[in-house]
C-alpha atoms as a PDB file:
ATOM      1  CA  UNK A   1     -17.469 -15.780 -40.028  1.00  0.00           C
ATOM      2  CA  UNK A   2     -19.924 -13.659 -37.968  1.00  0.00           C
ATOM      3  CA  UNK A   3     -19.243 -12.156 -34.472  1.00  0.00           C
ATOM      4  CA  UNK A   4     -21.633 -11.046 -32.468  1.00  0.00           C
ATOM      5  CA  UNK A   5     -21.870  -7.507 -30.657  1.00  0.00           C
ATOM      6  CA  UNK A   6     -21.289  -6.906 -27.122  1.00  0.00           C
ATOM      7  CA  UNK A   7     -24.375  -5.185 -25.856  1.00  0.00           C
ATOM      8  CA  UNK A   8     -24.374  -1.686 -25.268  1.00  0.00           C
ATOM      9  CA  UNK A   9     -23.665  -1.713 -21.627  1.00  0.00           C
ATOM     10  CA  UNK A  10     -20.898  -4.285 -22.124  1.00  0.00           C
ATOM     11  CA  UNK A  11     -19.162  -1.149 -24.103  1.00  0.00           C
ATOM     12  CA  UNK A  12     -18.825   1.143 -20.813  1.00  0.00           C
ATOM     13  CA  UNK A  13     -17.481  -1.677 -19.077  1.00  0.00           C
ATOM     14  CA  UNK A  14     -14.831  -2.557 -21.921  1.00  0.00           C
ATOM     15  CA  UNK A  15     -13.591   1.120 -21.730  1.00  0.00           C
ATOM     16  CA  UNK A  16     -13.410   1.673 -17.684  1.00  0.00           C
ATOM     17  CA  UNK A  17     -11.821  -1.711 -17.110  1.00  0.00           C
ATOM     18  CA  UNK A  18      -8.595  -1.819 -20.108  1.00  0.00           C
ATOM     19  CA  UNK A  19      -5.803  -2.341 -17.725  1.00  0.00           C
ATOM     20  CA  UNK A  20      -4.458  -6.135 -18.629  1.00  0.00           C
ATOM     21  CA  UNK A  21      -5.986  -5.416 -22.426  1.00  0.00           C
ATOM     22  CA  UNK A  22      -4.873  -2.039 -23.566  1.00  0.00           C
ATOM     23  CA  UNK A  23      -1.084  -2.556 -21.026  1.00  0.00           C
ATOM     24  CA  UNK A  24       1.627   0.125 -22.285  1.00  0.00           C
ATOM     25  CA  UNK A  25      -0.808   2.116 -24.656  1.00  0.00           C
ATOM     26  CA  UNK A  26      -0.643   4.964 -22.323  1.00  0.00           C
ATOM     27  CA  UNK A  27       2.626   5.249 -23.855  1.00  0.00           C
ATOM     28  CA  UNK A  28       1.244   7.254 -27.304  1.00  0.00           C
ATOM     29  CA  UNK A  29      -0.198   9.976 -24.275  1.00  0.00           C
ATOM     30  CA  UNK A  30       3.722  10.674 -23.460  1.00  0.00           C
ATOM     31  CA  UNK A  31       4.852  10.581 -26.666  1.00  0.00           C
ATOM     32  CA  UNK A  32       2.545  13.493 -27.489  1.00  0.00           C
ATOM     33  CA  UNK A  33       2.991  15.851 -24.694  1.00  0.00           C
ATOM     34  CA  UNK A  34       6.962  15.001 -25.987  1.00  0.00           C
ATOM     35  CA  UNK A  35       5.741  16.772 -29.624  1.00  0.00           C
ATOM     36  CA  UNK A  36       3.530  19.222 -28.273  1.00  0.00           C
ATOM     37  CA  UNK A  37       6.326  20.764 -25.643  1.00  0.00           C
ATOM     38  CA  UNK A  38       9.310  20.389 -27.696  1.00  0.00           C
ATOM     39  CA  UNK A  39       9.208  24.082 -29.105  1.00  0.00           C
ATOM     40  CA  UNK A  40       8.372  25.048 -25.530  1.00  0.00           C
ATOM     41  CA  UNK A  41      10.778  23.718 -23.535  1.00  0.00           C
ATOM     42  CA  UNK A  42      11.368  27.175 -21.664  1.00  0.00           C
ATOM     43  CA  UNK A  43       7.562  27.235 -20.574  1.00  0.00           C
ATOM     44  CA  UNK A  44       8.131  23.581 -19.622  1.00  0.00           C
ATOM     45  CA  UNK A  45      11.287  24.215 -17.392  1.00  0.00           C
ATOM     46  CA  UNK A  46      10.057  27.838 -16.266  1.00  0.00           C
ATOM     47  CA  UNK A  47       8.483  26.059 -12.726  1.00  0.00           C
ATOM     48  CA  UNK A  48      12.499  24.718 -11.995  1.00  0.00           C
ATOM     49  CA  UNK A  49      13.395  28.554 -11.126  1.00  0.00           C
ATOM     50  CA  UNK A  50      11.074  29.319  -8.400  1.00  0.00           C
ATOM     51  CA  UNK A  51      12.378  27.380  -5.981  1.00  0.00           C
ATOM     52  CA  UNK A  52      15.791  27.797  -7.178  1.00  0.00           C
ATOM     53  CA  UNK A  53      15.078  31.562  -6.450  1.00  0.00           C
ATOM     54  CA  UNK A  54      14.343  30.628  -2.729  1.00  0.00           C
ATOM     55  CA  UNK A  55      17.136  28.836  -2.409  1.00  0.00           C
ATOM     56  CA  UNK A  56      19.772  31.433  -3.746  1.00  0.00           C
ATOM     57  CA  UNK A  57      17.462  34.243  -1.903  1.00  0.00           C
ATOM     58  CA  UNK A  58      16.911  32.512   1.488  1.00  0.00           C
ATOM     59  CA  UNK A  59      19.431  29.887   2.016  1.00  0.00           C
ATOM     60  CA  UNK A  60      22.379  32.715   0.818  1.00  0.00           C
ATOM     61  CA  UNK A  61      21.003  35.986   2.169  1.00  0.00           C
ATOM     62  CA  UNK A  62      18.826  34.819   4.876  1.00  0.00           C
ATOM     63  CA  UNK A  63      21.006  32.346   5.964  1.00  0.00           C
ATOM     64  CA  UNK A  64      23.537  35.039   7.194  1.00  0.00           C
ATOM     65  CA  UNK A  65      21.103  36.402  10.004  1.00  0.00           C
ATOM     66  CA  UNK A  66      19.463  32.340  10.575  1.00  0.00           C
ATOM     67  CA  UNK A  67      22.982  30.656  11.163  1.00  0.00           C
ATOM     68  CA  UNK A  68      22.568  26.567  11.944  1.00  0.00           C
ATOM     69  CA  UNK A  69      19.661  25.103  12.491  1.00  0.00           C
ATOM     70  CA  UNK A  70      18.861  21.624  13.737  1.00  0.00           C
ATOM     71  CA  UNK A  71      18.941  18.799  11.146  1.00  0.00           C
ATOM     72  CA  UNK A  72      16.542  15.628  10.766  1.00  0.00           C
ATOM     73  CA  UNK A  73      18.751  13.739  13.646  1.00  0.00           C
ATOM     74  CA  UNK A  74      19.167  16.527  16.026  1.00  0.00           C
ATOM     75  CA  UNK A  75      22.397  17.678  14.360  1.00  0.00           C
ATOM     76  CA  UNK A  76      23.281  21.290  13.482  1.00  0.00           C
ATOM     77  CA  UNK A  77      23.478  21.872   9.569  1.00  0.00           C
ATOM     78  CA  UNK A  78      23.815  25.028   7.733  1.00  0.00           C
ATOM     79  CA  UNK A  79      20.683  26.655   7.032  1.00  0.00           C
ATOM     80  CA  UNK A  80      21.146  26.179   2.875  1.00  0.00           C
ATOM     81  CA  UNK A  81      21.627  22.663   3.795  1.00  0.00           C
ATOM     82  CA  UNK A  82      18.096  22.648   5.012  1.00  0.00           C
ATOM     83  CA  UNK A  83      16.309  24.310   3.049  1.00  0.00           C
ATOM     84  CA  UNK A  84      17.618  22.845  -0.145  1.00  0.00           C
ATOM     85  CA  UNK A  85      16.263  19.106  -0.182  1.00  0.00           C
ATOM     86  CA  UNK A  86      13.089  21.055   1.157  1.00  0.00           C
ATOM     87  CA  UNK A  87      12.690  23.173  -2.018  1.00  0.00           C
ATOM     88  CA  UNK A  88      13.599  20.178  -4.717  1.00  0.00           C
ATOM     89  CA  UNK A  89      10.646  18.273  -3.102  1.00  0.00           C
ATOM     90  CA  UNK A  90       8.199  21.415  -3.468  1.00  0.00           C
ATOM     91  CA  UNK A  91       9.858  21.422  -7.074  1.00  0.00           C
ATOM     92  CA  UNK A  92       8.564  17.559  -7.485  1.00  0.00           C
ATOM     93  CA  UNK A  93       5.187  18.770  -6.233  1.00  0.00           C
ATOM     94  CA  UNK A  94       5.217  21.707  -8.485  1.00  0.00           C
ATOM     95  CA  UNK A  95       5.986  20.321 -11.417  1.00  0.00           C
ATOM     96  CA  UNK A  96       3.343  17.656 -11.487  1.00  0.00           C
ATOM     97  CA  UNK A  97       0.535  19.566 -10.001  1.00  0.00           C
ATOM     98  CA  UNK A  98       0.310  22.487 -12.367  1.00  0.00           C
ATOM     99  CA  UNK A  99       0.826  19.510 -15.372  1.00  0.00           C
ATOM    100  CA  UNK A 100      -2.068  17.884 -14.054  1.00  0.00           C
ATOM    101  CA  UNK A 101      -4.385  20.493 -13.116  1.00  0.00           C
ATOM    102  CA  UNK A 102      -4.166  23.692 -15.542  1.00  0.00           C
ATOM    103  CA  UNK A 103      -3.061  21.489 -18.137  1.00  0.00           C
ATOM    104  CA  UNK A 104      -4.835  18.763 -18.207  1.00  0.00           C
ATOM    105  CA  UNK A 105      -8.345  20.662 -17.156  1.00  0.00           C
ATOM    106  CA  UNK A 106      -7.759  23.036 -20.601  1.00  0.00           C
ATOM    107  CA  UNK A 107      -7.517  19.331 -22.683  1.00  0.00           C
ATOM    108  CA  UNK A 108     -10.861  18.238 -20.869  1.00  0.00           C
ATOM    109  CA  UNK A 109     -13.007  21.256 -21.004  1.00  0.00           C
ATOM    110  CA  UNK A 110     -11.837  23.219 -23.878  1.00  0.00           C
ATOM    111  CA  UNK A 111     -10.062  20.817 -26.164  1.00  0.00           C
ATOM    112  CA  UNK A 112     -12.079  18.096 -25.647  1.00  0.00           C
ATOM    113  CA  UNK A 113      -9.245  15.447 -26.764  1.00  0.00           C
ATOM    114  CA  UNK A 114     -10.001  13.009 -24.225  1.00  0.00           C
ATOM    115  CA  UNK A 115     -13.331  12.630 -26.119  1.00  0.00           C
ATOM    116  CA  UNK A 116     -11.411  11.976 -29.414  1.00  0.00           C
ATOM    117  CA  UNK A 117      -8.733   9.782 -27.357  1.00  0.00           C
ATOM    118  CA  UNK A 118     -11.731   7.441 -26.129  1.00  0.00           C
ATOM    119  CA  UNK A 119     -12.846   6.984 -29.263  1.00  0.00           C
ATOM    120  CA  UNK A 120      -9.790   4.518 -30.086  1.00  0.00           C
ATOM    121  CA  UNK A 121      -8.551   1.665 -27.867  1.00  0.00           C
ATOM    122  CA  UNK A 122      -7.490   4.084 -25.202  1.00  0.00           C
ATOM    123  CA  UNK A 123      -9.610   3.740 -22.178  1.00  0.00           C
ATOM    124  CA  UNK A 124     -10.505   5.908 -19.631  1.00  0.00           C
ATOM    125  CA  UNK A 125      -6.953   4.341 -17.111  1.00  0.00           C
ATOM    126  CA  UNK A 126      -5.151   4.279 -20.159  1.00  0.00           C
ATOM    127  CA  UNK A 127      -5.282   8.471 -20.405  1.00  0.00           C
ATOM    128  CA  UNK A 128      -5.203   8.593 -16.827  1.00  0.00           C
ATOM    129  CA  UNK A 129      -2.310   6.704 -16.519  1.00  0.00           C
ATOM    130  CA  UNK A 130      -0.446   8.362 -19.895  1.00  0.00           C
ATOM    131  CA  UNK A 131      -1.034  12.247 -18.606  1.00  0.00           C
ATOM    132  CA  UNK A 132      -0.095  11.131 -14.860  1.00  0.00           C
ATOM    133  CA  UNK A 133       3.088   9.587 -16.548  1.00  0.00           C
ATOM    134  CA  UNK A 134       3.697  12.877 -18.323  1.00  0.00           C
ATOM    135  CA  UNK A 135       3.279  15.211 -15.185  1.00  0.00           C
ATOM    136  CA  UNK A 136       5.804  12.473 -13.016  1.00  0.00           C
ATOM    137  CA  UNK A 137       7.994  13.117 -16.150  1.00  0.00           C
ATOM    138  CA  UNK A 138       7.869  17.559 -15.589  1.00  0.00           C
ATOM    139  CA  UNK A 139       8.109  16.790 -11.668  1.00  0.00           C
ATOM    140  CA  UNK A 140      11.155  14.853 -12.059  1.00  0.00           C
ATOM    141  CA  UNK A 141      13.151  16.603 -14.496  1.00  0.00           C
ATOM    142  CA  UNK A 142      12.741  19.989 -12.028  1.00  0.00           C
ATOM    143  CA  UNK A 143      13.875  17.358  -8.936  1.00  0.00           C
ATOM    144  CA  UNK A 144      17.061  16.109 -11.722  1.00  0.00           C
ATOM    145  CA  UNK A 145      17.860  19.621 -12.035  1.00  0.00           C
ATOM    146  CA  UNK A 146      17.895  21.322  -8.408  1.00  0.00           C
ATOM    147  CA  UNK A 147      19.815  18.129  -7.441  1.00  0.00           C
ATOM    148  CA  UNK A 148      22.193  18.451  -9.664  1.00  0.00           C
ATOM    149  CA  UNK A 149      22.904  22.435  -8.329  1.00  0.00           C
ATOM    150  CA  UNK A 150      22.685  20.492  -5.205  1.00  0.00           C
ATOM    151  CA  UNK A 151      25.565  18.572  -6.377  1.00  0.00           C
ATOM    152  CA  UNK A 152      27.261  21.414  -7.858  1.00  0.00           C
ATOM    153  CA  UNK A 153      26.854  23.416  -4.685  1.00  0.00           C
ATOM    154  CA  UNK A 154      28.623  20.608  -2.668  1.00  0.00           C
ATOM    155  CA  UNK A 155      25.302  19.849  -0.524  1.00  0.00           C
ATOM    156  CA  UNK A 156      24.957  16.040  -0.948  1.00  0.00           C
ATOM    157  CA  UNK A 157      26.845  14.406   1.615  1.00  0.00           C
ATOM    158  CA  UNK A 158      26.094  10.950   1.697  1.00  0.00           C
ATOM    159  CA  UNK A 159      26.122   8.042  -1.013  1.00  0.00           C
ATOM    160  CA  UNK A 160      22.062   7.889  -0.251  1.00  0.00           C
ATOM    161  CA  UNK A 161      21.302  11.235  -2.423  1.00  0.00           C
ATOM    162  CA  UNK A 162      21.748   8.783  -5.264  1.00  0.00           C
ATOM    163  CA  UNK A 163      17.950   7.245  -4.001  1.00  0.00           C
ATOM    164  CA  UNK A 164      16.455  11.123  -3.866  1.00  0.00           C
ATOM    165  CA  UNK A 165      15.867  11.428  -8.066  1.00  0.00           C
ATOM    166  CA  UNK A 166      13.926   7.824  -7.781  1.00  0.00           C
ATOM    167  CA  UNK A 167      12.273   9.244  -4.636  1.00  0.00           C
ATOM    168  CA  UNK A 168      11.736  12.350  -6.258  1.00  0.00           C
ATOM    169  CA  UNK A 169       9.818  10.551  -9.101  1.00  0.00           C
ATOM    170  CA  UNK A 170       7.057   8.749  -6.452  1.00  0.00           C
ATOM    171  CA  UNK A 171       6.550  12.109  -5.013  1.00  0.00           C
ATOM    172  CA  UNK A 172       5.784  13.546  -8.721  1.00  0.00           C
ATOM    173  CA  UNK A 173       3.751  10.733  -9.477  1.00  0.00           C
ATOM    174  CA  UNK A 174       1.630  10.774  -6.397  1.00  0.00           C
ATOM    175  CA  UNK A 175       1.190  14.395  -6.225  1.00  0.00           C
ATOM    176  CA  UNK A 176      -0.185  14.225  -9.906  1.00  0.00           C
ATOM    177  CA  UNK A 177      -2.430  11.586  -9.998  1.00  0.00           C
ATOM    178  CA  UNK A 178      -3.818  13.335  -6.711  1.00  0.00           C
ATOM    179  CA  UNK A 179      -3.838  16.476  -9.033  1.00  0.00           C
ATOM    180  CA  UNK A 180      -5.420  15.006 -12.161  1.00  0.00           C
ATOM    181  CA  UNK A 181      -7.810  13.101  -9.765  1.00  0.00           C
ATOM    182  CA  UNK A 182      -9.166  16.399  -8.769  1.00  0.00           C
ATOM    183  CA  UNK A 183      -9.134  18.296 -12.374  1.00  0.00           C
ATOM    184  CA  UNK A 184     -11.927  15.644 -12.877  1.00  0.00           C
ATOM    185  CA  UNK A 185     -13.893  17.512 -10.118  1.00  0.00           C
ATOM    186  CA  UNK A 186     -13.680  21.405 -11.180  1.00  0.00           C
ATOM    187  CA  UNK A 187     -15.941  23.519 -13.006  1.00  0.00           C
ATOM    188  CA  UNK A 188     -14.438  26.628 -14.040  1.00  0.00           C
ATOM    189  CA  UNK A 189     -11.143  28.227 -14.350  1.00  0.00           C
ATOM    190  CA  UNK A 190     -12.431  30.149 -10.575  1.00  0.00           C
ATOM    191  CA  UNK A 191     -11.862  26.499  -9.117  1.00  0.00           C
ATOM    192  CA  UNK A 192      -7.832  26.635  -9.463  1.00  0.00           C
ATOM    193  CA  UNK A 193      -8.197  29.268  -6.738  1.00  0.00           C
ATOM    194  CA  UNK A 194      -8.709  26.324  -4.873  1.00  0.00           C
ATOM    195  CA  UNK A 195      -5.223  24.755  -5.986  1.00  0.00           C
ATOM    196  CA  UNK A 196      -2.991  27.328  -4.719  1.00  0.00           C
ATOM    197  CA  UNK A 197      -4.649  27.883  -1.691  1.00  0.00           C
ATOM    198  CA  UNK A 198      -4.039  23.899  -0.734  1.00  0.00           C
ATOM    199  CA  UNK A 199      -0.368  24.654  -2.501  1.00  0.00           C
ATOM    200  CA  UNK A 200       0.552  27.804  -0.707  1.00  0.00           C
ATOM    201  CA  UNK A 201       0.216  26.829   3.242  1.00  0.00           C
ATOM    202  CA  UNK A 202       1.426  23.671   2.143  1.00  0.00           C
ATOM    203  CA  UNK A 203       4.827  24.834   0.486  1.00  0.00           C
ATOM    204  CA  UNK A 204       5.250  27.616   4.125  1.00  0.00           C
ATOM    205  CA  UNK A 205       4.063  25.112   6.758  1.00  0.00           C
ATOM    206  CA  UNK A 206       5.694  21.608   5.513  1.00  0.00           C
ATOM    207  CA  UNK A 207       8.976  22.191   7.700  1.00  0.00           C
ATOM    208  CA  UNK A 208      10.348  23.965   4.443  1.00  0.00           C
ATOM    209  CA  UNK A 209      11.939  26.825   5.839  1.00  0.00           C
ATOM    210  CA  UNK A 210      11.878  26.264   9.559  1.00  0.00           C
ATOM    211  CA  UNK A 211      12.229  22.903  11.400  1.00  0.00           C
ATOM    212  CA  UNK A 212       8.833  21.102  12.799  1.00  0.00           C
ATOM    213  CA  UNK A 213      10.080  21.858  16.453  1.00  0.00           C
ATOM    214  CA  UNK A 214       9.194  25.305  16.095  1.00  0.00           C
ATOM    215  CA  UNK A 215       5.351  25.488  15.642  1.00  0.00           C
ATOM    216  CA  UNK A 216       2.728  24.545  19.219  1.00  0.00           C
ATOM    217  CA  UNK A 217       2.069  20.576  19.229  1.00  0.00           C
ATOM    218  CA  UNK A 218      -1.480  21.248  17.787  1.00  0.00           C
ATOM    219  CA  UNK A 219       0.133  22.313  14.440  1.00  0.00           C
ATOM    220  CA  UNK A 220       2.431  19.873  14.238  1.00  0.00           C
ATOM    221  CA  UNK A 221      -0.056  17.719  14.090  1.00  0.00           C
ATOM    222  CA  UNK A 222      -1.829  19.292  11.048  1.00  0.00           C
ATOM    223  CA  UNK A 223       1.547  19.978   9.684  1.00  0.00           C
ATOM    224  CA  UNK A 224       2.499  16.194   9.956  1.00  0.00           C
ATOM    225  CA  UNK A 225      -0.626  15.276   8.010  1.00  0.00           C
ATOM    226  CA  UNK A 226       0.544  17.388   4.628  1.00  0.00           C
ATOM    227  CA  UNK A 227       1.731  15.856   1.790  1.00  0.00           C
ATOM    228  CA  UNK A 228       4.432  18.063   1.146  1.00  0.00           C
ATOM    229  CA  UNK A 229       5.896  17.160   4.693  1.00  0.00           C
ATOM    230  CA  UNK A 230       6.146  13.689   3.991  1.00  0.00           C
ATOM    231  CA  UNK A 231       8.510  14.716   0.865  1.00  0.00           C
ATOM    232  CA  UNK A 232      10.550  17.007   2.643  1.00  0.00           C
ATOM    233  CA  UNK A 233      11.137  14.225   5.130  1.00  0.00           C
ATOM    234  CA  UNK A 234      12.628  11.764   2.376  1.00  0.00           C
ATOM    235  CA  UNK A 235      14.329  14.344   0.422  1.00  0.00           C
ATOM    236  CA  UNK A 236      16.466  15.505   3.898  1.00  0.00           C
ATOM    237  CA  UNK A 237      16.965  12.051   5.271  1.00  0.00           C
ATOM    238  CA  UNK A 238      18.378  10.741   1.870  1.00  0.00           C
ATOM    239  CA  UNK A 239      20.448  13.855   1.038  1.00  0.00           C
ATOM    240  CA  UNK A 240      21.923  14.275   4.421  1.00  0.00           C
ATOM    241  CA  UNK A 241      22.573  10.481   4.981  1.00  0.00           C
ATOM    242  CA  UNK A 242      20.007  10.358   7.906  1.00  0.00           C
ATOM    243  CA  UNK A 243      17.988   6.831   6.927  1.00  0.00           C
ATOM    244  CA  UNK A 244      16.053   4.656   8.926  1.00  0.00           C
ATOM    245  CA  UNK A 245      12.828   2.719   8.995  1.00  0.00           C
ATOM    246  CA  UNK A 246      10.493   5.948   9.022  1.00  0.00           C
ATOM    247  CA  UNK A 247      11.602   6.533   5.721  1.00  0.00           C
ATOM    248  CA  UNK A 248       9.282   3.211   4.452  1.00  0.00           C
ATOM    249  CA  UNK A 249       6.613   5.065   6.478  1.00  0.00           C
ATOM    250  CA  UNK A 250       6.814   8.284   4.137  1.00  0.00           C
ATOM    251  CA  UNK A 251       6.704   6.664   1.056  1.00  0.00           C
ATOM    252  CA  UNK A 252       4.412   4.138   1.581  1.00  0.00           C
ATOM    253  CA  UNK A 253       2.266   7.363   2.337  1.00  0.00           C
ATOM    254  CA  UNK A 254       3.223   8.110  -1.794  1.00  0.00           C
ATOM    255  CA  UNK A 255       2.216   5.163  -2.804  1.00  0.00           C
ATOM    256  CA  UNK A 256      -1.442   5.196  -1.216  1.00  0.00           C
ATOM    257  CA  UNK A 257      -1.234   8.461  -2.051  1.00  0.00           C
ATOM    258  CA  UNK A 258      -0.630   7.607  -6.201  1.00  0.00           C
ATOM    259  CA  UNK A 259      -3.014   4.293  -5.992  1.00  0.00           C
ATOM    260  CA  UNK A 260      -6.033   6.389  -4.498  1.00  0.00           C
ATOM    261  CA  UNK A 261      -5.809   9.324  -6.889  1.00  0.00           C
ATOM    262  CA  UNK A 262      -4.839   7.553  -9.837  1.00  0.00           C
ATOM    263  CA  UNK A 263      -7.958   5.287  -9.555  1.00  0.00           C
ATOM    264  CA  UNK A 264      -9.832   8.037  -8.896  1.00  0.00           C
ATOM    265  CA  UNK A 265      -9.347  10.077 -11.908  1.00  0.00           C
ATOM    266  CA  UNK A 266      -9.725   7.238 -14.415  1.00  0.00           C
ATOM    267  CA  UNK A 267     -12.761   5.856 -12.639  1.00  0.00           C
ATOM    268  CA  UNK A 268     -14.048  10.168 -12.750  1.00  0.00           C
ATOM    269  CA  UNK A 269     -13.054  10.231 -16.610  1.00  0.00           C
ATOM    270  CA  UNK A 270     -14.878   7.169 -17.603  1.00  0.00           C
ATOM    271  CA  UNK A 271     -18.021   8.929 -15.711  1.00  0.00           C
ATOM    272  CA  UNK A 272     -17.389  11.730 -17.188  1.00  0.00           C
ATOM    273  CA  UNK A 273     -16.391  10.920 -20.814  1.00  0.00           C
ATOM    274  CA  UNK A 274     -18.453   7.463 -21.197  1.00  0.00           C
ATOM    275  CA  UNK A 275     -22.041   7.995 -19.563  1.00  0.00           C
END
């Protein structure tokens, strides 16, 4: 029996558009970043100290001179208490940025294994979606971690810091497909200059160390529009027991958030990869 080819344009289409075909093949994507990191699991886990550093540094020693502060309700809370959920949701954000920026832009410019990846099944959502999956994975396992010296700490008071991991993992997932959506974008190693400085006024600004209250209205406003704020926001209502209906509001900013960037960076790869 004879088949006949697709015509060559039909092939571009087959590979941007796999999503109901090529379903759970992402999958092989995870399982390799699994083999490649397992002999460098302390590189991989090296991101969960930083902002375990600021927590021992600034919500121990700093804490001393800051006393309470006020809490997501208008309720005094220690200092520590504030700054923790704070630092596991940069953590989240840490975690699946660097993954899928420095990472993933070294596979695509220098490795060149997405061009050996397309040249299977795997289409251009199926990577996207397999090296997103793997940065969510890094993001979460440093937001697993500082919860659990949360835990340890005795800084989870309320039965909703069980929902903070599963929160944790949206906020990884959205903050790496917006990451891996702009990888697709840079040139040179000279663009990840551009990374930190969107990381570094977001990580100070985002009510992290000092409550929203404190800057003029106009910067609220700006502040109020970062990412990172909308994390911090979950991550202190669901540790300190503090949910309502503006908690749907900051997530469903996560999940535009993951939609939009992981569209863009498989529609970007297929450009990029395909034409």
């Amino acid at each position: 029996m004879t088949t006949t080819a697709p015509p060559p344009s039909s092939g571009l289409l087959l590979r941007v558009l796999p999503t109901g075909l090529y379903a759970g093949r992402a999958r092989v994507l995870v399982e390799r970043s699994l083999l490649v990191n397992r002999r460098a699991w302390l590189a991989l886990f090296s991101g969960f100290f930083e902002p375990l550093f600021y927590l021992f540094g600034l919500g121990f020693g700093f804490a001393q001179l800051v006393g309470d502060v006020v809490g997501p309700s208008g309720q005094p809370v220690s200092y520590v208490a504030f700054v923790a959920p704070a630092l596991m949701a940069a953590a989240a954000m840490n975690g699946a940025v660097y993954d899928a920026t420095f990472n993933i832009f070294f596979k695509f410019k220098y490795a060149k294994l997405y061009d050996a990846m397309l040249a299977t099944p795997l289409g251009p959502l199926d990577v996207a979606i397999g090296e997103i999956a793997w940065a969510l994975i890094r993001g979460a396992l440093y937001s697993a971690g500082f919860l659990a010296v949360m835990l340890g700490m005795g800084l989870l008071t309320s039965p909703w810091a069980l929902l903070a991991l599963p929160a944790s993992v949206l906020v990884a997932f959205a903050f790496a497909a917006i990451g891996m959506a702009a990888t697709t974008f840079m040139r040179s190693w000279q663009d990840f200059d551009l990374v930190q400085l969107a990381l570094t006024p977001m990580f100070l600004f985002s009510t992290t160390f000092f409550p929203l209250s404190v800057y003029p209205e106009p910067l609220q406003v700006a502040v109020q529009c970062f990412p990172l704020y909308h994390a911090i926001e979950v991550m202190r209502a669901l540790t300190m027991g503090d949910v309502d209906l503006s908690l749907l509001g900051h997530l469903s900013y996560f999940v535009v958030m993951a939609a939009v960037g992981t569209v863009v960076a498989s529609r970007r790869l297929g450009k990029l990869l395909l034409s």
